[in-house]
Protein backbone atom coordinates (compact mmCIF):
# COMPACT_ATOMS: atom_id res chain seq x y z
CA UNK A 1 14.08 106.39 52.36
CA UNK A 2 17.64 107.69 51.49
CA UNK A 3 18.51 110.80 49.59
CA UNK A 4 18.88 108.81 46.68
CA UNK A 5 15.65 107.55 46.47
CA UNK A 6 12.01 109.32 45.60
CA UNK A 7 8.63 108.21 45.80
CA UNK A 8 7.14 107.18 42.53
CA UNK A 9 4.29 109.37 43.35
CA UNK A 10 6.68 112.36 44.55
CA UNK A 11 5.55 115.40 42.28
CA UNK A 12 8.27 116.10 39.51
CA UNK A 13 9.26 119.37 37.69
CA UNK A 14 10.59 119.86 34.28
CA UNK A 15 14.06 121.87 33.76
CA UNK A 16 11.72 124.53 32.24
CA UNK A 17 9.53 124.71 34.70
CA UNK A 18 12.17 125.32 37.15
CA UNK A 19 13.80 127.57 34.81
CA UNK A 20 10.97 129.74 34.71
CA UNK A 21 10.56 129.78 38.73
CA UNK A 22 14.45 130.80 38.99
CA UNK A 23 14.80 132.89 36.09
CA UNK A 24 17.50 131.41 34.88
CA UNK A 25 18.23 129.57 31.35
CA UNK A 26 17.62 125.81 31.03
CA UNK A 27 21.75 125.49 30.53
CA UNK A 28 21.99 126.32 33.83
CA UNK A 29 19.14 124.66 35.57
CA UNK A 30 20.75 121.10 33.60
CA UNK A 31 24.24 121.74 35.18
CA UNK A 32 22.79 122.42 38.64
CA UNK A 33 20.71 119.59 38.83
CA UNK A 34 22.10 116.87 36.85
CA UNK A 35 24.08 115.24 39.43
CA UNK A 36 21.54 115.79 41.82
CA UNK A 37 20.60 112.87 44.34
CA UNK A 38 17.12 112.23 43.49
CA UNK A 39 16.72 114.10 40.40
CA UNK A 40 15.15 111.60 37.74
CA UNK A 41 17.23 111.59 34.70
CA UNK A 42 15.90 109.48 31.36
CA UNK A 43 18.21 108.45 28.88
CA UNK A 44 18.29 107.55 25.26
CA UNK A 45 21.88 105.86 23.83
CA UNK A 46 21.68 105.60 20.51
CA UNK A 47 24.87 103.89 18.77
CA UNK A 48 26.99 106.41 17.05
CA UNK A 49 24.85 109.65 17.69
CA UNK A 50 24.60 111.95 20.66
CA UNK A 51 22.43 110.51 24.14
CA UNK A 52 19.28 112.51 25.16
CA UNK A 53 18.75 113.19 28.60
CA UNK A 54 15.05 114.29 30.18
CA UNK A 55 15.34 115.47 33.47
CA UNK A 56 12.48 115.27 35.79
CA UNK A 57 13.52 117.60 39.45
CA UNK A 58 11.25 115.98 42.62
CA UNK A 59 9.70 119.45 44.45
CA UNK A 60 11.76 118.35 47.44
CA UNK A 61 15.01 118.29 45.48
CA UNK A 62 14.07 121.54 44.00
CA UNK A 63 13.96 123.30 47.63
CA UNK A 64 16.62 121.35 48.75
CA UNK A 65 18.99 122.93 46.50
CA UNK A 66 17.35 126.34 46.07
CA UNK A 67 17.89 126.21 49.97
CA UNK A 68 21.48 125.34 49.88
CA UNK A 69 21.96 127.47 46.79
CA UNK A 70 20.33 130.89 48.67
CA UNK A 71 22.63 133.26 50.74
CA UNK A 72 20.81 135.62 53.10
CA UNK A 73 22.10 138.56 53.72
């Protein structure tokens, strides 16, 4: 399995459940994890109006970029 791909069973978190965990806004938790390899992203295009996005963040993604993301000091 590459980075790409996820298990269908993998257990997925919402942006505001990650939110929450981080303490940070939603805005935020979007940017960081849109372009994300293995972050789920559902989309509705509707013709002429603006497209949805739902994100859904695999638990491994999550810690792979809170781990990349953390500095220890």
């Amino acid at each position: 399995m590459t980075a790409s791909e996820i298990a269908i069973d993998a257990e997925c978190l919402t942006v505001t459940e990650v939110a929450q965990r981080l303490k940070l806004k939603p805005d935020t938790i979007r940017r960081l994890f849109a372009d994300e390899p293995g972050v789920i992203v559902l989309s509705a295009h509707r013709k002429g109006k603006r497209t949805y996005r739902t994100l859904r963040i695999p638990v491994t993604v999550y810690h792979r970029v809170v781990t990349r993301l953390t500095r220890v000091v």
